[in-house]
Protein backbone atom coordinates (compact mmCIF):
# COMPACT_ATOMS: atom_id res chain seq x y z
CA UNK A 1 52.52 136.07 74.50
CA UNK A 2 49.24 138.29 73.78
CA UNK A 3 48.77 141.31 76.17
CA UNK A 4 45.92 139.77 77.03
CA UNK A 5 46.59 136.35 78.36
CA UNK A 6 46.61 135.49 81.90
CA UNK A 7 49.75 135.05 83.49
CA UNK A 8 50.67 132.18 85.72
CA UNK A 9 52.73 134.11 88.63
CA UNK A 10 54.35 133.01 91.53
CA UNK A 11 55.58 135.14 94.04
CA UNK A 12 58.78 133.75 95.84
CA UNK A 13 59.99 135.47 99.24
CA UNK A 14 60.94 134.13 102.90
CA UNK A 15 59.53 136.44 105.37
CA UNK A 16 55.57 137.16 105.52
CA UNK A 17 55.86 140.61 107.50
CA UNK A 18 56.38 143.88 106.88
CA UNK A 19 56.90 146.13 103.98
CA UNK A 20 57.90 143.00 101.12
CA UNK A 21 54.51 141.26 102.81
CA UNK A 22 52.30 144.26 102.04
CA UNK A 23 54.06 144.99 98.78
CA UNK A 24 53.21 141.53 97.64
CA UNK A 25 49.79 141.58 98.67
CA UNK A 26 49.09 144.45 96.98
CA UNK A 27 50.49 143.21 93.56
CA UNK A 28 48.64 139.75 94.09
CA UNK A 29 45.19 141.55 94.66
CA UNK A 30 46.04 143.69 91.52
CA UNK A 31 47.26 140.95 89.36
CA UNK A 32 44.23 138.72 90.35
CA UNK A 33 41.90 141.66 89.72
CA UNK A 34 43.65 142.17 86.33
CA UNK A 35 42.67 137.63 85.42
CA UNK A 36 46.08 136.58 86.38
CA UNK A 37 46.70 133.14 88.28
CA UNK A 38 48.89 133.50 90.95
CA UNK A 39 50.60 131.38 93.77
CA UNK A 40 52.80 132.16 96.72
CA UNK A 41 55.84 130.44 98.44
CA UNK A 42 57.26 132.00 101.14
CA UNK A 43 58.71 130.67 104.78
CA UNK A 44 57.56 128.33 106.74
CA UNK A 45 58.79 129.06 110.00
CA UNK A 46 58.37 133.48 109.81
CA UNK A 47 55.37 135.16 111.23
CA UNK A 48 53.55 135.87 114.23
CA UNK A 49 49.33 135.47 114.76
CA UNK A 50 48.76 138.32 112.67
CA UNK A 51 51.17 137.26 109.85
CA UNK A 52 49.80 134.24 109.81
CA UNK A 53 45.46 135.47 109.77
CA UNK A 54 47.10 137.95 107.06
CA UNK A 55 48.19 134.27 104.85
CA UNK A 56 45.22 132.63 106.01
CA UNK A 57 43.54 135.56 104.42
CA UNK A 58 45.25 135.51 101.03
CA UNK A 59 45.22 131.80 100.74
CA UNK A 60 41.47 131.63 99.14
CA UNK A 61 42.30 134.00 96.64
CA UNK A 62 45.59 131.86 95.24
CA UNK A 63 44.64 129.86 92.43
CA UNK A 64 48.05 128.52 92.25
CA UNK A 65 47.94 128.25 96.12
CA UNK A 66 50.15 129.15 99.12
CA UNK A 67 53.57 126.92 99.81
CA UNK A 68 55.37 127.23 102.64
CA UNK A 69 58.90 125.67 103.19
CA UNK A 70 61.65 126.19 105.47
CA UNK A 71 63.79 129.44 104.26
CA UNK A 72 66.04 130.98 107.58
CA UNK A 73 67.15 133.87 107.08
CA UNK A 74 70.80 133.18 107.21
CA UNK A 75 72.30 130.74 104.82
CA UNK A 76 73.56 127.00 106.37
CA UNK A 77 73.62 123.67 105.39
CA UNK A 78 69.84 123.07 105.75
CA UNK A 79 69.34 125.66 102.33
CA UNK A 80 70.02 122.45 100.47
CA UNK A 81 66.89 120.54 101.33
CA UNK A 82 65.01 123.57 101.75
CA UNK A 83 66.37 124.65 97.92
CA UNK A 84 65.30 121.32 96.57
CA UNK A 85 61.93 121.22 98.36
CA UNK A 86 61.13 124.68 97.37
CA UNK A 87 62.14 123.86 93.67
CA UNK A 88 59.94 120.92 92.95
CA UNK A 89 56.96 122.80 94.67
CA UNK A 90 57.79 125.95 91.89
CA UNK A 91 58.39 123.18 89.52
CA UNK A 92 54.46 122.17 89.69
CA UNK A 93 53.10 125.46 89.05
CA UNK A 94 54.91 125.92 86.20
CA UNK A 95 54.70 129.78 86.56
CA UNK A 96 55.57 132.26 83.52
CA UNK A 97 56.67 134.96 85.91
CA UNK A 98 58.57 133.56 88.87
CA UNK A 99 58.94 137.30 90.65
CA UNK A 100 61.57 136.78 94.04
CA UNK A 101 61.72 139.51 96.15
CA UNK A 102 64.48 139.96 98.92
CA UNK A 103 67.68 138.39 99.12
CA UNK A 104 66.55 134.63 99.31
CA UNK A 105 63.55 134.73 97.32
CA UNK A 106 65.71 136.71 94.67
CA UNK A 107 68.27 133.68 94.68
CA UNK A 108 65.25 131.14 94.25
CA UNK A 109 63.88 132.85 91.68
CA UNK A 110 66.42 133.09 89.36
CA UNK A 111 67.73 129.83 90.06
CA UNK A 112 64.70 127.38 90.10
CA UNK A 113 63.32 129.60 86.97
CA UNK A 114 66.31 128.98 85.25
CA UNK A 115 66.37 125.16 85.74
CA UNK A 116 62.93 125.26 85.03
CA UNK A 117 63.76 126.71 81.15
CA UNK A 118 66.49 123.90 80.57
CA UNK A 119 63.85 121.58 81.24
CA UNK A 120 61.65 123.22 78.78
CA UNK A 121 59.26 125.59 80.58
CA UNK A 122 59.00 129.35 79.48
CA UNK A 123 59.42 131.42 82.73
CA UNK A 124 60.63 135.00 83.11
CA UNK A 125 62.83 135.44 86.00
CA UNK A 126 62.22 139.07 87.87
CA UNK A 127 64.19 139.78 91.11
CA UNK A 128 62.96 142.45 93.57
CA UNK A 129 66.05 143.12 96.03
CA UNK A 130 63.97 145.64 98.83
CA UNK A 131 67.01 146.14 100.17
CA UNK A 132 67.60 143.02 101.12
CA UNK A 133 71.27 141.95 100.57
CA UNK A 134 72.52 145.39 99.61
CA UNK A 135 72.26 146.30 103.11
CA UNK A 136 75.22 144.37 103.89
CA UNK A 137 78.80 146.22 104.35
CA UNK A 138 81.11 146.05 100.82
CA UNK A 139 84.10 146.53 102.68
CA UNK A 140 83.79 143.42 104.79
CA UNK A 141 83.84 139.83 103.50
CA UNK A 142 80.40 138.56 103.99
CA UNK A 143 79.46 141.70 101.62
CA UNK A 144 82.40 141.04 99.27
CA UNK A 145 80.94 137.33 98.92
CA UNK A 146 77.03 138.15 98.77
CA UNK A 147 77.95 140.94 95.60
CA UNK A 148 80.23 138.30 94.63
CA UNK A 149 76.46 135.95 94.19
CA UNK A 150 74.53 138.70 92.92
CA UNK A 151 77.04 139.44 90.01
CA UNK A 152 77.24 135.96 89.45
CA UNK A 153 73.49 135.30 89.29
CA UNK A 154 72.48 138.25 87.38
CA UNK A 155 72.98 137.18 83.65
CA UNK A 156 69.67 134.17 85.17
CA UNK A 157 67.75 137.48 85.48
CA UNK A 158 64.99 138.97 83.15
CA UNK A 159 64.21 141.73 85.32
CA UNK A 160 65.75 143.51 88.57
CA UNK A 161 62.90 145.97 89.67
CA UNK A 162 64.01 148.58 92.46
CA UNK A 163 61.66 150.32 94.38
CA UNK A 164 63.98 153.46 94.77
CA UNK A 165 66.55 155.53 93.03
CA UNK A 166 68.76 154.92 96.11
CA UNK A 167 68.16 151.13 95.93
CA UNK A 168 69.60 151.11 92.20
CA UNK A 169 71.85 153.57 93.12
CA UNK A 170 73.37 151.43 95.68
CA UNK A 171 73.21 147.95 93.72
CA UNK A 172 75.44 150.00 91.04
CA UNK A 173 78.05 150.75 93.68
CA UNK A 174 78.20 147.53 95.59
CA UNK A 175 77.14 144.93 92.82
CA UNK A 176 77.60 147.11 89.30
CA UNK A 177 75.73 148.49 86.63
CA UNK A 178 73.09 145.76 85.95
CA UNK A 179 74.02 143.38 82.78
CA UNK A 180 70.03 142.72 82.56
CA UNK A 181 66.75 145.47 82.12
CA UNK A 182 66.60 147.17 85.03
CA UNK A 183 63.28 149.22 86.41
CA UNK A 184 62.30 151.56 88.84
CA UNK A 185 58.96 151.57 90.32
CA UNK A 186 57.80 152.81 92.83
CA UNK A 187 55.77 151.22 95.75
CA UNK A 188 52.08 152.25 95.47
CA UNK A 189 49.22 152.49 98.47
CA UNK A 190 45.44 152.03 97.60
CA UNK A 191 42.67 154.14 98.04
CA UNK A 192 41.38 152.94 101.32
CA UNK A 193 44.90 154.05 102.48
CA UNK A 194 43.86 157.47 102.31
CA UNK A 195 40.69 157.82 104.48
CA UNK A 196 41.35 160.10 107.25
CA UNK A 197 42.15 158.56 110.32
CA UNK A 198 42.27 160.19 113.37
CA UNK A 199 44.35 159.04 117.08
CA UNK A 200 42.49 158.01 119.97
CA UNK A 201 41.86 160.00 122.94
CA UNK A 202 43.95 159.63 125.04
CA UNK A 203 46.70 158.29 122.87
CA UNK A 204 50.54 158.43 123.07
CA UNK A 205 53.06 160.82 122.18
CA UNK A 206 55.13 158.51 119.86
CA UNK A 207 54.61 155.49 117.32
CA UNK A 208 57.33 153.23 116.74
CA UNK A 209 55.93 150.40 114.15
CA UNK A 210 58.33 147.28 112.84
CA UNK A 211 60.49 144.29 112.90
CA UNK A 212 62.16 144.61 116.44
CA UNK A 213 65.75 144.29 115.57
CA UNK A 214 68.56 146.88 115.12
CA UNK A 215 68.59 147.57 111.51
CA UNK A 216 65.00 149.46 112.05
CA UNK A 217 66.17 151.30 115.09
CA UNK A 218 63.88 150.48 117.88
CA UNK A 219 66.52 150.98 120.40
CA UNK A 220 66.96 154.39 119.05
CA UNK A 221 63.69 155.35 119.74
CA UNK A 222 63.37 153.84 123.58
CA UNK A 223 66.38 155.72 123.96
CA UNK A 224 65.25 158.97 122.20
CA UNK A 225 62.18 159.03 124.35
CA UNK A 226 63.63 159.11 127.27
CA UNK A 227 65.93 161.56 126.58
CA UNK A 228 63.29 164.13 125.27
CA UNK A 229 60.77 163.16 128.49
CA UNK A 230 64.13 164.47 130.51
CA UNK A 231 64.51 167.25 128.54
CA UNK A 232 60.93 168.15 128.38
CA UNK A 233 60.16 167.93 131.84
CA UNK A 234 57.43 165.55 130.98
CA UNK A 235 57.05 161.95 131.16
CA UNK A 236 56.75 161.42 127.49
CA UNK A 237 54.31 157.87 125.93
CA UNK A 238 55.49 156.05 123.35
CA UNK A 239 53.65 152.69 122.09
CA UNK A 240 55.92 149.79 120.27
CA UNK A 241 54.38 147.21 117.70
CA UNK A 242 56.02 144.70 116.63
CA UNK A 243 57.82 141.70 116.71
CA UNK A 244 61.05 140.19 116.07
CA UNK A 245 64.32 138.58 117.65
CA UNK A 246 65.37 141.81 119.63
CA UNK A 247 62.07 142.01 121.07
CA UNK A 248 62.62 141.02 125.09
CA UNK A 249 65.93 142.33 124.90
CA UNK A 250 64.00 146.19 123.95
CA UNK A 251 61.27 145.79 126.65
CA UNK A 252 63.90 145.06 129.66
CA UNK A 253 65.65 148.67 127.75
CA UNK A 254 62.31 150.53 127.77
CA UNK A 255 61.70 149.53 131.34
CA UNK A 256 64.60 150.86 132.97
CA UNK A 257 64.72 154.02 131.64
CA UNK A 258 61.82 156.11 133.93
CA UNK A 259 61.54 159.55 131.46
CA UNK A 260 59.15 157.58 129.68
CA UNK A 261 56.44 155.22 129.43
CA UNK A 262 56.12 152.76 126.89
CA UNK A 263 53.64 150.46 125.94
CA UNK A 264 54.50 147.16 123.97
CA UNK A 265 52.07 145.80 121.26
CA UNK A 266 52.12 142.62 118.65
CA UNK A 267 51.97 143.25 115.41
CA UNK A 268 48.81 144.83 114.28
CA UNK A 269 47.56 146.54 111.28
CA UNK A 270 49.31 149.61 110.50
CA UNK A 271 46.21 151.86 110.15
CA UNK A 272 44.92 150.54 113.99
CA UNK A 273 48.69 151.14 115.03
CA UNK A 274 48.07 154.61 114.17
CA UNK A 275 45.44 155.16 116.09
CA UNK A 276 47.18 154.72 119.12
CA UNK A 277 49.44 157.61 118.98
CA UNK A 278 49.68 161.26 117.72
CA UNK A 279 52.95 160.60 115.64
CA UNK A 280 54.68 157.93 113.43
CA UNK A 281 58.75 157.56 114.14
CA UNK A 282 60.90 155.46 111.62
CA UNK A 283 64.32 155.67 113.29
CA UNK A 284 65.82 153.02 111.02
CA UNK A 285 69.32 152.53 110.26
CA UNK A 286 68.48 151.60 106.46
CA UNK A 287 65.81 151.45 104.15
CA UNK A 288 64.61 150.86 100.81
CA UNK A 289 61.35 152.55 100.60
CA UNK A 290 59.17 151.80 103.41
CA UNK A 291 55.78 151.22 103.03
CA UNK A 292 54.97 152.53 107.03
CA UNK A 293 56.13 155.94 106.17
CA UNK A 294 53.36 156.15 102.90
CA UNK A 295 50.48 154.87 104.90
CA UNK A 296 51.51 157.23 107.92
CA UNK A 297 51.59 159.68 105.60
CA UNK A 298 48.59 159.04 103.54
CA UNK A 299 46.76 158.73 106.95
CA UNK A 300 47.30 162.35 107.90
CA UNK A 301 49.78 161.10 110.56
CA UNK A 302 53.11 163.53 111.26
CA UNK A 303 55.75 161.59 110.78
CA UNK A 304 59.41 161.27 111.63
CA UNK A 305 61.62 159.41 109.97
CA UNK A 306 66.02 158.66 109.42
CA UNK A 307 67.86 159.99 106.39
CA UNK A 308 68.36 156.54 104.51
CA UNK A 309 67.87 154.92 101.93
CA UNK A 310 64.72 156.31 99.62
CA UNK A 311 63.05 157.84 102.39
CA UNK A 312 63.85 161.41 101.55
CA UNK A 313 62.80 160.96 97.33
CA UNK A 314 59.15 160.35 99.71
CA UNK A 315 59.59 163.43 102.36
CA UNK A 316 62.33 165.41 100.18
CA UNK A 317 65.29 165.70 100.45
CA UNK A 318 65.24 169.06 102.42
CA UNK A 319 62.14 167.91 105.01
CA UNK A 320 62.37 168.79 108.01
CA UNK A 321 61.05 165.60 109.36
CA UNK A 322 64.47 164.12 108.43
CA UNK A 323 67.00 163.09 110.99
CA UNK A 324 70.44 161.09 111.43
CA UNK A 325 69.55 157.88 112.93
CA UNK A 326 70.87 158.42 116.43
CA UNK A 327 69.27 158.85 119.77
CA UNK A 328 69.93 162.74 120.12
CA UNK A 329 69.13 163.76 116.80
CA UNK A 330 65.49 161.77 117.27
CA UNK A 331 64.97 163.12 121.28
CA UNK A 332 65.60 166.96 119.64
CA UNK A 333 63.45 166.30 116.46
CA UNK A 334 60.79 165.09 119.21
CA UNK A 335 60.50 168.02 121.01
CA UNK A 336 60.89 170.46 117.99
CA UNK A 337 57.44 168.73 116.93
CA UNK A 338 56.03 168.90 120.43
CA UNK A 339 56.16 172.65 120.26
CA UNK A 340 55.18 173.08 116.72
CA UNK A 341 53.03 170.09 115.43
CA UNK A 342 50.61 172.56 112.80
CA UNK A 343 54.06 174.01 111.41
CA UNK A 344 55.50 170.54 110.94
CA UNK A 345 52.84 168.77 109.61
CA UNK A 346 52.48 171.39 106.66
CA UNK A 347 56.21 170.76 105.38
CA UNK A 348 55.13 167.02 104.83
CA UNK A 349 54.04 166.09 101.35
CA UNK A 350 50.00 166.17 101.05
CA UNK A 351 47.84 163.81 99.69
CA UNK A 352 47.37 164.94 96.51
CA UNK A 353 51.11 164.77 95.98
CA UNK A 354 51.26 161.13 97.51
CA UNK A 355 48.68 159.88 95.39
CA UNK A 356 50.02 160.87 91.97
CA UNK A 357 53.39 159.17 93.25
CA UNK A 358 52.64 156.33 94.81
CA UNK A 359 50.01 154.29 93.11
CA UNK A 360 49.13 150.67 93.60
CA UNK A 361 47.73 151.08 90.17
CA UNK A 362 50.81 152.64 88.28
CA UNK A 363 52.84 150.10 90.03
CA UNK A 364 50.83 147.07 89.31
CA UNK A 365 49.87 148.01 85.67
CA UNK A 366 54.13 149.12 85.16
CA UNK A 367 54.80 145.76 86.73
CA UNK A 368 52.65 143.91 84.12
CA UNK A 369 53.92 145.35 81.40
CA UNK A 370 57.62 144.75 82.27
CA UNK A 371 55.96 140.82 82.64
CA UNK A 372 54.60 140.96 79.48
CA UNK A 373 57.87 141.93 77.49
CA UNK A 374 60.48 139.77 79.35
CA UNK A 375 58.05 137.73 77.85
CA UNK A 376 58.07 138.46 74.08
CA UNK A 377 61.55 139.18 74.22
C-alpha cells in the first residue's frame, strides 16, 4: 500500500476512561488530521457523564463511526455473544489496521482481524497491552493462564506496541520474547498541554486523580493524608476525582479519619482537576506509563508519584519525587514537599525536556509508519 493512502482504522478497546481513553483520542485526532478514516468500538456499559460527553464528542469526527457493545471487564460466559456481536460490527468496516489496546481489545483485535483475512480482507493486526493483562501475578494461576493466551495469540499479531521499556520488559518475563515486531513508543501530549496553568486560590494541599480502585492506590493516599495532617500538626486538604467500583467504599475511609479533609469529585478534565490543588499524587500500585503524570507535569504541577512501572524512565530513575507505594512512604514524601516545594519542583524534568520526549506528533507519525509496513510486508 502507497505511503500515501488513507487508512481505514479501527480502534478496539473496552473501557472509555483514563489513560488508554486519552491515548486513543489523541491518535484518532492525529490520524484523522493526517486523511485517515477511522472508527471506534469500545464498551458499552463503561463510563460515567464525562466519559460519555468525551464519546459524544469524538463521535462526529468518526467516519467509520462509534460501536459500542457489551465488553466486562472480567471474562464469563456472556464474552461469547459479546465476541460475536463485536465481530460482525468490525466485520463491516472492513478496517486495514484493527489496533486493540488493553487486555480485551488486544484479544479482539487479533482475533476478529484474523478471521477477517481467512475471509479475504487485508487487515494488520496491532495490539497495545497498557499494562493491561501483564499486571496480573505469574506465579498464580489466573496469570499462568492469561500468559498462557497471550503466547498463544501472538503469532495473529502484526504488531505489539509498548508504551514503556518496563512494559516490554515485563511482557518478556511473564509472556516471552515476542515471536512478532515489537515497538516502543512512547505516549505523547499536545501543545495545548503545555500552557501554564496555575491552582486556584484557595485550593488544596493534595491531588489524587483516577479510576477509584486499588491497583491506582487511592486508599494509599486517604491514608497518607491523614497521617502527614497528624504529623504536621495541620489539618491537611486533599481533593479526589474520580470514579470507579471502590468509590463509596474510599469516601466512608476518608471520612473517618479527622487529620484531614477531603473533598470528592467526578471525573473531570485533568487540566480543571489541577486547578484545584497545589500538587498531583499518583500513589499507584502499577503502571504502564501514565498519561496524568505528563500532563501534571507539562502543566507546571509538582508531582508525586510510586516507583512502578515506566514512571521513573518519565521522572528518572533517581527523582526525588519517587516513592514505594505505601501509606508512610507517601505521608513523609508529603511533608518533605510541604517544607521545600521551590527545591522539589526543580528536580522534576522541565518542559523543554518533556516536549522532545513525549510527542503526540512523534508518536502518531511512528505509529503510522509501523501501519504502513505491517502493511507492505
Amino acid at each position: 500500500m502507497s505511503p500515501n493512502a488513507p487508512l481505514r482504522i479501527v480502534h478496539c478497546f473496552r473501557a472509555p476512561v483514563g489513560g488508554v481513553f486519552r491515548h486513543v483520542r489523541d491518535l484518532i485526532d492525529a490520524q484523522i488530521a493526517a486523511g485517515h478514516i477511522v472508527g471506534v468500538v469500545c464498551d458499552a456499559t463503561t463510563g460515567s457523564a464525562f466519559e460519555e460527553q468525551r464519546l459524544a464528542d469524538l463521535q462526529p469526527k468518526l467516519a467509520l463511526g462509534l460501536q459500542r457493545v457489551e465488553m466486562r471487564r472480567r471474562v464469563g460466559p456472556g464474552d461469547v455473544l459479546a465476541a460475536l456481536r463485536t465481530y460482525r460490527l468490525i466485520g463491516k468496516l472492513r478496517p486495514d489496521i484493527l489496533h486493540g489496546h488493553g487486555a480485551k481489545g488486544g484479544v479482539y483485535a487479533r482475533l476478529f482481524g484474523t478471521w477477517l483475512r481467512w475471509t479475504g480482507n487485508r487487515t494488520a493486526r496491532f495490539y497495545s497491552p497498557h499494562g493491561g493483562s501483564l499486571h496480573y501475578d505469574a506465579g498464580k494461576l489466573t496469570g499462568r493462564a492469561i500468559f498462557a493466551i497471550e503466547r498463544w495469540i501472538e503469532p495473529m499479531t502484526d504488531r505489539i506496541i509498548f508504551v514503556s521499556g518496563f512494559e516490554r520488559a515485563t511482557y518478556i518475563r511473564k509472556v516471552g520474547e515476542p515471536r512478532c515486531r515489537s515497538v516502543l513508543i512512547h505516549n505523547g501530549l499536545a501543545e495545548r498541554d503545555f500552557e501554564p496553568l496555575p491552582a486556584n486560590d484557595p485550593a488544596a494541599d493534595f491531588l489524587f486523580i483516577g479510576e477509584m480502585r486499588y491497583l491506582k492506590g487511592p486508599d494509599i493516599f486517604i491514608d497518607a493524608l491523614a497521617r502527614a495532617g497528624q504529623a504536621s500538626g495541620r489539618r491537611l486538604t486533599g481533593i479526589m476525582v474520580g470514579d470507579g467500583r471502590d468509590r463509596t467504599s474510599l469516601m466512608q475511609s476518608a471520612n473517618a479519619g479527622g487529620a484531614a479533609a477531603i473533598e470528592f469529585r467526578l471525573p473531570m478534565a485533568a487540566r480543571d482537576a489541577f486547578q484545584l490543588a497545589r500538587v498531583v499524587v499518583i500513589p499507584s500500585r502499577a503502571e504502564s506509563l501514565p498519561y496524568i503524570l505528563l500532563e501534571a507535569l507539562a502543566a507546571g504541577r509538582p508531582v508525586i508519584a510510586s516507583r512502578v512501572g515506566g514512571i521513573p524512565e518519565i521522572l528518572g530513575a533517581d527523582s526525588p519525587a519517587l516513592i514505594e507505594p505505601n501509606a508512610d512512604r507517601l505521608a513523609a514524601k508529603m511533608l518533605e514537599l510541604l517544607a521545600d516545594p521551590d527545591t522539589f519542583q526543580r528536580h522534576l524534568p522541565d518542559i523543554t525536556t518533556l516536549k522532545r520526549s513525549f510527542s503526540v506528533n512523534s508518536m502518531a507519525a511512528r505509529m503510522e509508519s509501523e501501519y504502513y509496513e505491517a502493511l507492505n510486508s
